[in-house]
N, C-alpha and C. Protein backbone atom coordinates (compact mmCIF):
# COMPACT_ATOMS: atom_id res chain seq x y z
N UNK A 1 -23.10 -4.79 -0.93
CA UNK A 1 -23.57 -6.05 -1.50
C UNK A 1 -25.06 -6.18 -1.23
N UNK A 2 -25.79 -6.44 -2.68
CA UNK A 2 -27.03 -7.00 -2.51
C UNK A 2 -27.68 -7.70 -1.31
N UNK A 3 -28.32 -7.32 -0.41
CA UNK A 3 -29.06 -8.01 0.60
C UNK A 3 -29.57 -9.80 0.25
N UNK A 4 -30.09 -10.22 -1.07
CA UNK A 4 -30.10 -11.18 -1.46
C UNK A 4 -28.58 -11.94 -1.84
N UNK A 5 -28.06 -11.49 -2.07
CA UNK A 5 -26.50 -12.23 -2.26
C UNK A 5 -26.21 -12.42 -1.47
N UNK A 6 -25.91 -11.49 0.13
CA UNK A 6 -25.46 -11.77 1.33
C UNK A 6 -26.73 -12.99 1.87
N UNK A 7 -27.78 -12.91 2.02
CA UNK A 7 -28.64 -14.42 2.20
C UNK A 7 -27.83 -15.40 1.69
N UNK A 8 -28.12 -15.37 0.04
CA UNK A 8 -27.44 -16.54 -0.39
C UNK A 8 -26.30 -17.42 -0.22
N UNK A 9 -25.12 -16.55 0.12
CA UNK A 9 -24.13 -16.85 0.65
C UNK A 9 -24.02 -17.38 1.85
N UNK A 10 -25.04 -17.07 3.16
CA UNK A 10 -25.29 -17.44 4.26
C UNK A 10 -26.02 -18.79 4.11
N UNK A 11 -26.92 -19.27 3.37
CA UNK A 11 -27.70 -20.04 3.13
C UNK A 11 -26.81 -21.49 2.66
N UNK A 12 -25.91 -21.19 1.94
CA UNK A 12 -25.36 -22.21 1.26
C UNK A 12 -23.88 -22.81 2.44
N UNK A 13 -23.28 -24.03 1.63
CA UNK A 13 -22.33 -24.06 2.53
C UNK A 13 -21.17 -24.69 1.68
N UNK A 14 -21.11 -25.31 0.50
CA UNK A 14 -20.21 -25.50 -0.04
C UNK A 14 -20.13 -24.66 -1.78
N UNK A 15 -18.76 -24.70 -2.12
CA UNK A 15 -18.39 -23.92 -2.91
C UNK A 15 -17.33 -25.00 -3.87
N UNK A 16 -17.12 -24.52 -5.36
CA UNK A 16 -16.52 -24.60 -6.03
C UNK A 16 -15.28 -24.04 -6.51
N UNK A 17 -13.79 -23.75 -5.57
CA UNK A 17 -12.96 -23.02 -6.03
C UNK A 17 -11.95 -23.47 -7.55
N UNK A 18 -11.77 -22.49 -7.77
CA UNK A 18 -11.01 -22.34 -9.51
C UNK A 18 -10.25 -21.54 -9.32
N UNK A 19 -8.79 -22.48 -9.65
CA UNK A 19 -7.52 -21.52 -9.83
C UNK A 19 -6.92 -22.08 -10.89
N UNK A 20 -5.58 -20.89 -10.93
CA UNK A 20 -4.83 -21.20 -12.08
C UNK A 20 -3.94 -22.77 -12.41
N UNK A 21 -3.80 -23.44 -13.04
CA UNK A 21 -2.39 -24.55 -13.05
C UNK A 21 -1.48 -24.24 -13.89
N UNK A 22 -0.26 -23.88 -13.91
CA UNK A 22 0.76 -23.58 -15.30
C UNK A 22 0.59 -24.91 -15.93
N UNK A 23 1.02 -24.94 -16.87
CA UNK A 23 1.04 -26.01 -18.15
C UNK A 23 2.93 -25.95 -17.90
N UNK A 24 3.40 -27.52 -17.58
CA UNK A 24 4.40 -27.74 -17.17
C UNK A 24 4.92 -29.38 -18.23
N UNK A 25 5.75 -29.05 -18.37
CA UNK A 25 6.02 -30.44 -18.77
C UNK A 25 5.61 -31.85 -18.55
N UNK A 26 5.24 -32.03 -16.85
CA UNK A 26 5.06 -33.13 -16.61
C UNK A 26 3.54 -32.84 -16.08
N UNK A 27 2.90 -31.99 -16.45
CA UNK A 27 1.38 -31.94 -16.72
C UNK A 27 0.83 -32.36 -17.78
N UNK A 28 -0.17 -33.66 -17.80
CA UNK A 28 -0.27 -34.02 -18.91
C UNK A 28 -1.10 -33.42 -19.80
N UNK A 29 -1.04 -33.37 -20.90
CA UNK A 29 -1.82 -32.26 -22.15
C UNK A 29 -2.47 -33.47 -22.95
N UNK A 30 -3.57 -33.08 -23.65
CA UNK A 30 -3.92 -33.83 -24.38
C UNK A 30 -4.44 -32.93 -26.12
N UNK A 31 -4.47 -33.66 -27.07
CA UNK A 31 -4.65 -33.13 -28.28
C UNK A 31 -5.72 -31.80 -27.86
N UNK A 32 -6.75 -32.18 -27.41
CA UNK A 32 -7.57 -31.04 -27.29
C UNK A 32 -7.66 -30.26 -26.61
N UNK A 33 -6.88 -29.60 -25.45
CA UNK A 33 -5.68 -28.92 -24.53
C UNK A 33 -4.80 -28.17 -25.29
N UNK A 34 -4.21 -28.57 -26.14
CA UNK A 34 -3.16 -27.89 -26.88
C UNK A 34 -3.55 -26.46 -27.78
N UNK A 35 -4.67 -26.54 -28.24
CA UNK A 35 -5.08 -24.98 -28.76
C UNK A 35 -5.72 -24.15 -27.93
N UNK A 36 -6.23 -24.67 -26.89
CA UNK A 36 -6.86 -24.02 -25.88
C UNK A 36 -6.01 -22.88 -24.96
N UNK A 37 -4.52 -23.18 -24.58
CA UNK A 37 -3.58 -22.40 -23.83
C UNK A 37 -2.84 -23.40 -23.59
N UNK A 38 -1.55 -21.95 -23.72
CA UNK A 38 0.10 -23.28 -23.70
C UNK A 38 0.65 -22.80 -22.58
N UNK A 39 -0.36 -21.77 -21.72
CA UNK A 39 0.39 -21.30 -20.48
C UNK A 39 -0.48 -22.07 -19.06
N UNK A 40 -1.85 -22.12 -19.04
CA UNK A 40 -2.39 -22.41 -17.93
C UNK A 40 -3.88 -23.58 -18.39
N UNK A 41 -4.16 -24.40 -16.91
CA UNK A 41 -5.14 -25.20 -17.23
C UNK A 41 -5.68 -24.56 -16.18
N UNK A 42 -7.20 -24.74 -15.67
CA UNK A 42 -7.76 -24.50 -14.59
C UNK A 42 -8.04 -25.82 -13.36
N UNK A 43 -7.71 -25.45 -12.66
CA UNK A 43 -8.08 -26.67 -11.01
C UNK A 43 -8.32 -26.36 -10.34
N UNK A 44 -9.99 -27.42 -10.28
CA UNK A 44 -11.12 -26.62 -9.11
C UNK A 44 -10.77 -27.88 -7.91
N UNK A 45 -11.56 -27.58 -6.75
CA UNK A 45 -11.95 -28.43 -5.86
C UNK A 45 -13.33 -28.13 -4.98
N UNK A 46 -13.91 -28.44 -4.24
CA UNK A 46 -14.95 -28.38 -4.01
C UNK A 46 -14.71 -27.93 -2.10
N UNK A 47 -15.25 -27.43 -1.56
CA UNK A 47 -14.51 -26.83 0.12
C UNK A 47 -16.29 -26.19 0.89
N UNK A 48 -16.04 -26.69 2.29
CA UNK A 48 -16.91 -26.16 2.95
C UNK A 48 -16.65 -24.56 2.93
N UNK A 49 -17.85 -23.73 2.78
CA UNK A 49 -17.43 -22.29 3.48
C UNK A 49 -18.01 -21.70 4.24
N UNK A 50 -17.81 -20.68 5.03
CA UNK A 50 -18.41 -19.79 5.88
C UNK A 50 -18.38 -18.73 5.18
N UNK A 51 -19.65 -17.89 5.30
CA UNK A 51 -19.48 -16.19 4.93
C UNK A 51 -19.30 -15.19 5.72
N UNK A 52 -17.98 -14.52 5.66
CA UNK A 52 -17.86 -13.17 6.52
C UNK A 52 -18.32 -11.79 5.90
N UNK A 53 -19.79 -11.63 6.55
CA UNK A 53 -20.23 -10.56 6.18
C UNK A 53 -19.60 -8.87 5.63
N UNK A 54 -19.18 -8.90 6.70
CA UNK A 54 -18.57 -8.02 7.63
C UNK A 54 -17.09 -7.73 6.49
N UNK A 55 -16.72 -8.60 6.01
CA UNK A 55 -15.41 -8.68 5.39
C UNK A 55 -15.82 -8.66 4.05
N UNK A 56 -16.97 -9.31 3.45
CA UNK A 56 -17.14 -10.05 1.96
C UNK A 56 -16.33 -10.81 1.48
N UNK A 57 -16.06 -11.79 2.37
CA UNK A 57 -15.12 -13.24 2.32
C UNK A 57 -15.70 -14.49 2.61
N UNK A 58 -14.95 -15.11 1.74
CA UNK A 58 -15.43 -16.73 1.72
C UNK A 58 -14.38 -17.39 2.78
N UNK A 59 -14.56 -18.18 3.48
CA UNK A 59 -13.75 -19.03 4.75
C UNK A 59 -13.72 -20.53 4.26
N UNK A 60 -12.71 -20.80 4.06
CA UNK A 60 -12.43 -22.60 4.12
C UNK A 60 -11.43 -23.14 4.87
N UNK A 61 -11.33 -23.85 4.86
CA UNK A 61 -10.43 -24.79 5.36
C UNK A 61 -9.67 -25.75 5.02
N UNK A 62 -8.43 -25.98 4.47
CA UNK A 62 -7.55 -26.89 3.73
C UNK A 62 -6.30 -27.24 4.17
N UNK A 63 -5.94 -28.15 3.92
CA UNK A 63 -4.45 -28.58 4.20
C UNK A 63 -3.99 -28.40 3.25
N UNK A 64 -2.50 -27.35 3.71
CA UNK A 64 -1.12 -26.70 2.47
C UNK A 64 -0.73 -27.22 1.58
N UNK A 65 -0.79 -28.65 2.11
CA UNK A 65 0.05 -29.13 0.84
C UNK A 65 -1.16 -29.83 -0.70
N UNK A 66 -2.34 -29.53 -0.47
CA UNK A 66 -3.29 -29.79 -0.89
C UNK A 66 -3.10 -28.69 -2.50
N UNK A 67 -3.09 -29.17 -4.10
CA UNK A 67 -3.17 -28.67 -5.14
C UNK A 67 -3.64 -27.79 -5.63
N UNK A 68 -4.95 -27.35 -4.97
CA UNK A 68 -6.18 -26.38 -4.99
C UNK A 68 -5.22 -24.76 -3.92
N UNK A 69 -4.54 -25.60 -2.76
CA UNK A 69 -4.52 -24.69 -1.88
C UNK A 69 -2.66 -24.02 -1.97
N UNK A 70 -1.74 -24.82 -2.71
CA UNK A 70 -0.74 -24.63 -3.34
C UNK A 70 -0.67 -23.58 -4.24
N UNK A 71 -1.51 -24.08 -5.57
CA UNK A 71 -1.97 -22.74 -6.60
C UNK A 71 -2.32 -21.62 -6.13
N UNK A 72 -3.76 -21.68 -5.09
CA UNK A 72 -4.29 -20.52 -4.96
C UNK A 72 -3.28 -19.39 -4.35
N UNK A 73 -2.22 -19.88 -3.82
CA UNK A 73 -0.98 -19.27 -3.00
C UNK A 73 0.26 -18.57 -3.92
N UNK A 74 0.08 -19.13 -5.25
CA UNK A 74 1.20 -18.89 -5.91
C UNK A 74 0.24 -17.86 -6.94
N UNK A 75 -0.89 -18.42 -7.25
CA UNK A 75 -1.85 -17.18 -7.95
C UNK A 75 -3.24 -17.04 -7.56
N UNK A 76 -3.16 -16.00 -6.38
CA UNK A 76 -4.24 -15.48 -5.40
C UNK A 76 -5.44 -14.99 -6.47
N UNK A 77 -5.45 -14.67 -7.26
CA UNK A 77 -6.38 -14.49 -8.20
C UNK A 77 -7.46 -15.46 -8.63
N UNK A 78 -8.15 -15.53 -7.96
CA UNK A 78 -9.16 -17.13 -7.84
C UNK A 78 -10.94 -16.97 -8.18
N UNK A 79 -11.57 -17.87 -8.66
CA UNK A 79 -13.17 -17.98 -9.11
C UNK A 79 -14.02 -18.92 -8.32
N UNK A 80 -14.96 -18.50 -8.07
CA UNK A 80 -15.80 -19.65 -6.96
C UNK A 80 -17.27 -19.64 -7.84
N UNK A 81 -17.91 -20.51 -7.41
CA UNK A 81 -18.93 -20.67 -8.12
C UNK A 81 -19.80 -21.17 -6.77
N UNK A 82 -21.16 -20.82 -6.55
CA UNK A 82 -22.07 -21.91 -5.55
C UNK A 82 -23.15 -21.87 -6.34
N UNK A 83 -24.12 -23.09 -6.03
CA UNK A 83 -25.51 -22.67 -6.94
C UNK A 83 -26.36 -24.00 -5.80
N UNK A 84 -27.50 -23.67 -6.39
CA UNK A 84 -28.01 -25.13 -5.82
C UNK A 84 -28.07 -25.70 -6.80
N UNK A 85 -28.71 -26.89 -6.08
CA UNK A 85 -28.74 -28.33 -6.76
C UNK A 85 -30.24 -28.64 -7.64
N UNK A 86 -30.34 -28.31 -8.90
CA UNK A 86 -32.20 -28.21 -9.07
C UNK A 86 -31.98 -28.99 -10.52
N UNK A 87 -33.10 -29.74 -11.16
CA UNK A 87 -32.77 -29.78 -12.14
C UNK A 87 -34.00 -29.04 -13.25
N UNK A 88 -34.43 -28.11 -12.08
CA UNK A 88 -35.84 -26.88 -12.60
C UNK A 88 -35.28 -25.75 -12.57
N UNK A 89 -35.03 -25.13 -14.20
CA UNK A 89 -34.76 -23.71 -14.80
C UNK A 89 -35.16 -22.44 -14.17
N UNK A 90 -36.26 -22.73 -13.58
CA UNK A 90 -37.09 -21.45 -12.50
C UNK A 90 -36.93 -21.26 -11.18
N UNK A 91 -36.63 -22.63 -10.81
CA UNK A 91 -35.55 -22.66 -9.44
C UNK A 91 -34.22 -22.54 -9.39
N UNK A 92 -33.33 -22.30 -10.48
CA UNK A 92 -31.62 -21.81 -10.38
C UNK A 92 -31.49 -20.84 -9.54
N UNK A 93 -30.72 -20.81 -8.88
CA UNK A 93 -30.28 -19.88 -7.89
C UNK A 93 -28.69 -19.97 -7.45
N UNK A 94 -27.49 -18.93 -8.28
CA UNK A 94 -26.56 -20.01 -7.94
C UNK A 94 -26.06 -18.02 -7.93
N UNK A 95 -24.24 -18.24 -8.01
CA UNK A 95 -23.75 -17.07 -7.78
C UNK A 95 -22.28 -17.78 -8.46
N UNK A 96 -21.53 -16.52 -9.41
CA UNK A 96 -20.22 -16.69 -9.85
C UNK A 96 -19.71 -15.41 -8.78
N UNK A 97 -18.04 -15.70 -8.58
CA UNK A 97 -17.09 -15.17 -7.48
C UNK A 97 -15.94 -14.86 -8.64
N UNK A 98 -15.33 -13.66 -8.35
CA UNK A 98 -13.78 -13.51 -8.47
C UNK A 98 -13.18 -12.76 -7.21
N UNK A 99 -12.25 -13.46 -6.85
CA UNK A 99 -12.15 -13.36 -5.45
C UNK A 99 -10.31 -13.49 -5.15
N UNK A 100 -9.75 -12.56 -4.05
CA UNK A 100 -8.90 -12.63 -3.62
C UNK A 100 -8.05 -13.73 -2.60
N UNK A 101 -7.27 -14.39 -2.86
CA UNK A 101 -7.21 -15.84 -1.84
C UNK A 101 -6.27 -15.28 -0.92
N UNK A 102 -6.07 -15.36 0.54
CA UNK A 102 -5.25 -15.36 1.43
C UNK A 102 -5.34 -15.97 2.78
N UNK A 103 -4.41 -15.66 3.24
CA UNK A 103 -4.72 -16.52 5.25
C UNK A 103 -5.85 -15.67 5.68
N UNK A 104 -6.93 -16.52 6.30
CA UNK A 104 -8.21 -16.19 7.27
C UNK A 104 -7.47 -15.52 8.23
N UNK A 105 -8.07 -14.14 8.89
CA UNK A 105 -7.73 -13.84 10.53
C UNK A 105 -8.52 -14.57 11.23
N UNK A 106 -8.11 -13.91 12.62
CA UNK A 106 -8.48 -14.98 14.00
C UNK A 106 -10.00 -14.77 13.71
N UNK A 107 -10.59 -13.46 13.51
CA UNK A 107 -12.25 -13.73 13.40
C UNK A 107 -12.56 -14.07 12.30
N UNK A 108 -12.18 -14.27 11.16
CA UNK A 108 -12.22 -15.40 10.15
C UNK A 108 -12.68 -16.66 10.51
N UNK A 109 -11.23 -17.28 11.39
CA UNK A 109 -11.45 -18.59 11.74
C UNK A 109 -12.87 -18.88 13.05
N UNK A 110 -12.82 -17.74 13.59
CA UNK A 110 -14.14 -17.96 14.39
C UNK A 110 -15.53 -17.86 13.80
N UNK A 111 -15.72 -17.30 12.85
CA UNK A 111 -16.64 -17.69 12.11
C UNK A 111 -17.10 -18.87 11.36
N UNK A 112 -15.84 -19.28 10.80
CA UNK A 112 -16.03 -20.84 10.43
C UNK A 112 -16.25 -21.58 11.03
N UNK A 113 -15.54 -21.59 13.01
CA UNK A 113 -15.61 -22.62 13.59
C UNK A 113 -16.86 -22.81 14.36
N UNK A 114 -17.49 -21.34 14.18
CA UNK A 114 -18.89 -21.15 14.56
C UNK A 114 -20.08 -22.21 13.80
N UNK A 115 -20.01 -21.54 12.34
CA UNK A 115 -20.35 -22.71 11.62
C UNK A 115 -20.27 -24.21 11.67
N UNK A 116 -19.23 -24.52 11.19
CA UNK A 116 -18.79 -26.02 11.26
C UNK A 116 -17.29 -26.31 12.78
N UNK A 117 -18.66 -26.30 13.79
CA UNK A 117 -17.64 -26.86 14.76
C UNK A 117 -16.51 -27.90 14.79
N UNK A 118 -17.16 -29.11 14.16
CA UNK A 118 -16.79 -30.27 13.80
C UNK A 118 -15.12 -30.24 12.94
N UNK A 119 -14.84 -29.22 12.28
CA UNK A 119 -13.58 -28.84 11.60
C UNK A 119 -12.50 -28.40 12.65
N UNK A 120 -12.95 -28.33 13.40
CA UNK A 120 -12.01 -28.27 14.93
C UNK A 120 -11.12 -29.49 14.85
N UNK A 121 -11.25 -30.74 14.86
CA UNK A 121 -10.89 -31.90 14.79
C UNK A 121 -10.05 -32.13 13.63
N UNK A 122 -10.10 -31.72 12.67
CA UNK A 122 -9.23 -31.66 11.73
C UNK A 122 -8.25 -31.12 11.15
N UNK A 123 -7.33 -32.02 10.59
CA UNK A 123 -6.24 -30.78 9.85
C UNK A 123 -6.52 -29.98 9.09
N UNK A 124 -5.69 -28.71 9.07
CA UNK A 124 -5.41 -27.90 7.75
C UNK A 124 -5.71 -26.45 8.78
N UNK A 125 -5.15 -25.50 7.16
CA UNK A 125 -5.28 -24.39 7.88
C UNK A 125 -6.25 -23.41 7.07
N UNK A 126 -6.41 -22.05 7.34
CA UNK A 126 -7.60 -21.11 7.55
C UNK A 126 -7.36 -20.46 6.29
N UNK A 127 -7.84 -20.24 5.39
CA UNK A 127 -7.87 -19.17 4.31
C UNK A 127 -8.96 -18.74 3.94
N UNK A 128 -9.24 -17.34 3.42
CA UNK A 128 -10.44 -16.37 3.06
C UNK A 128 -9.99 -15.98 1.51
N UNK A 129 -11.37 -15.78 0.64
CA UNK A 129 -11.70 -15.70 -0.30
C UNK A 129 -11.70 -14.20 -0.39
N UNK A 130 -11.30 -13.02 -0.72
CA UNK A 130 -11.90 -12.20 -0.52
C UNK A 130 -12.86 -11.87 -2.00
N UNK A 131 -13.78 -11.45 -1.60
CA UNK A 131 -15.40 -11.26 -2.93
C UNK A 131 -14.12 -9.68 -3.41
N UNK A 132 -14.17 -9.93 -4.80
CA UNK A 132 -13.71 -8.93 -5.64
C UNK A 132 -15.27 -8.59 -6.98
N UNK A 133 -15.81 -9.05 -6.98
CA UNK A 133 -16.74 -9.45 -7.48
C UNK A 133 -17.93 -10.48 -7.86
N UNK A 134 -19.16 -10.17 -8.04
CA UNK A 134 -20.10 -11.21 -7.67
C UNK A 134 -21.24 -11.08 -8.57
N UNK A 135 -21.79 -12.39 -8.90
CA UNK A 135 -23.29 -11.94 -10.45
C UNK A 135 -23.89 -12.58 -9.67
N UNK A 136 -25.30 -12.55 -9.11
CA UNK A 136 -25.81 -13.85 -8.62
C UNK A 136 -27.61 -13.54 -9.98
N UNK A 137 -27.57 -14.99 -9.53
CA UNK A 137 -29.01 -15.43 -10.68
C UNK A 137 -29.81 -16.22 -9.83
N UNK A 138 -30.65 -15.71 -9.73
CA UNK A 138 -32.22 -15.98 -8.78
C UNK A 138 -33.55 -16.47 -9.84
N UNK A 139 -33.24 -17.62 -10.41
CA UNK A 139 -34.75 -17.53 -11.20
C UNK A 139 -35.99 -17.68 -10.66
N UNK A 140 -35.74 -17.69 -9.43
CA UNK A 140 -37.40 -17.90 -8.53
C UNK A 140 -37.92 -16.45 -8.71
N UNK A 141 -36.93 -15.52 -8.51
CA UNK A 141 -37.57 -14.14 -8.58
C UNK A 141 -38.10 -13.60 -9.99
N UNK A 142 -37.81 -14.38 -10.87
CA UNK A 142 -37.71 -13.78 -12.49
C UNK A 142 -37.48 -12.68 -12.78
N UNK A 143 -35.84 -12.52 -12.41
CA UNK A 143 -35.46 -10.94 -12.36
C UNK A 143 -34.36 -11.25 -13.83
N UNK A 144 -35.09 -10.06 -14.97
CA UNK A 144 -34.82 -10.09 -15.95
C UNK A 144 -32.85 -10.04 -15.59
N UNK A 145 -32.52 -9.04 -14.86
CA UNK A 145 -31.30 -9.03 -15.07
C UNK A 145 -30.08 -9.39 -13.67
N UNK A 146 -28.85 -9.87 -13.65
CA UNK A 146 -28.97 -10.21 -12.66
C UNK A 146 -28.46 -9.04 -11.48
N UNK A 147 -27.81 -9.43 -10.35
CA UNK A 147 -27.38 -8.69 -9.31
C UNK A 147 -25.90 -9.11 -9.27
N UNK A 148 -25.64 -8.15 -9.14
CA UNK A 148 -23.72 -7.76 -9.28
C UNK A 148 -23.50 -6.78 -7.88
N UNK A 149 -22.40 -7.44 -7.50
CA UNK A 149 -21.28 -6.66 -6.71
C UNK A 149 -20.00 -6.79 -7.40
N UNK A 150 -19.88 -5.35 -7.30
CA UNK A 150 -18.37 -4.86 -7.03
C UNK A 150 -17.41 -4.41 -5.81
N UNK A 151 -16.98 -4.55 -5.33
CA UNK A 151 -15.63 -4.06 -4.63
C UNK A 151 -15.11 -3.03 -5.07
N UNK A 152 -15.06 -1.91 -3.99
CA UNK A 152 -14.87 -0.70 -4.16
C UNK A 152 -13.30 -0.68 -3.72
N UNK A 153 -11.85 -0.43 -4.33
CA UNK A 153 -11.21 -0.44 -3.62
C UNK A 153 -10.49 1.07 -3.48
């Protein structure tokens, strides 16, 4: 992984996860839903993370019974997004994820708790992102094209 991606990832601290939702009966659909897919909707939530270098994993923290953290369990196949916050085109700096979801290990969770001590105090439990792939876009650098990781497996 790009030396600038691994920064970026270190630098930032919250994330955008995206998983699957089946399209269920008592999910509500609306007219403009209906041509889009009759199998799945997408549901994000927003989660502190830690980056495990070492691993190329994202670290959060959630409680199970939580919608975001339900899905991601039933379809580990998951998208993250981070970027900053700018509303200047030359300052974007953000990164898209496709990423593996499962339980954090013990140095997982010590990394996070390294980070955000304060999550000590709270419920929920440990899960890692694993980076299956990564685009990041730096417009401070004006790099015509962007930087990609892959996962070698």
């Amino acid at each position: 992984m790009h030396q600038a991606i691994r920064d970026f990832l270190h630098s930032q601290h919250v994330m955008s996860l995206s998983v699957l939702q089946p399209h269920t009966e008592s999910t509500p659909q609306t007219t403009q839903d209906s041509h889009i897919s009759q199998s799945f909707y997408i549901h994000s939530a927003n989660c502190f993370y830690a980056f495990d270098v070492t691993q190329y994993a994202l670290i959060c923290k959630s409680e199970p019974h939580t919608l975001h953290i339900q899905l991601a369990t039933q379809y580990p196949n998951v998208s993250v997004t981070i970027a900053t916050n700018t509303l200047k085109i030359a300052k974007i700096k953000g990164v898209q994820i496709r990423a593996y979801f499962s339980t954090a290990t013990q140095e997982q969770q010590d990394i996070y708790y390294a980070r955000f001590p304060f999550a000590r105090l709270g419920n929920g439990e440990m899960y890692a992102l694993h980076i299956l792939y990564a685009k990041y876009t730096d417009n401070t650098l004006m790099l015509s094209k962007k930087l990609e990781f892959h996962k070698h497996t």
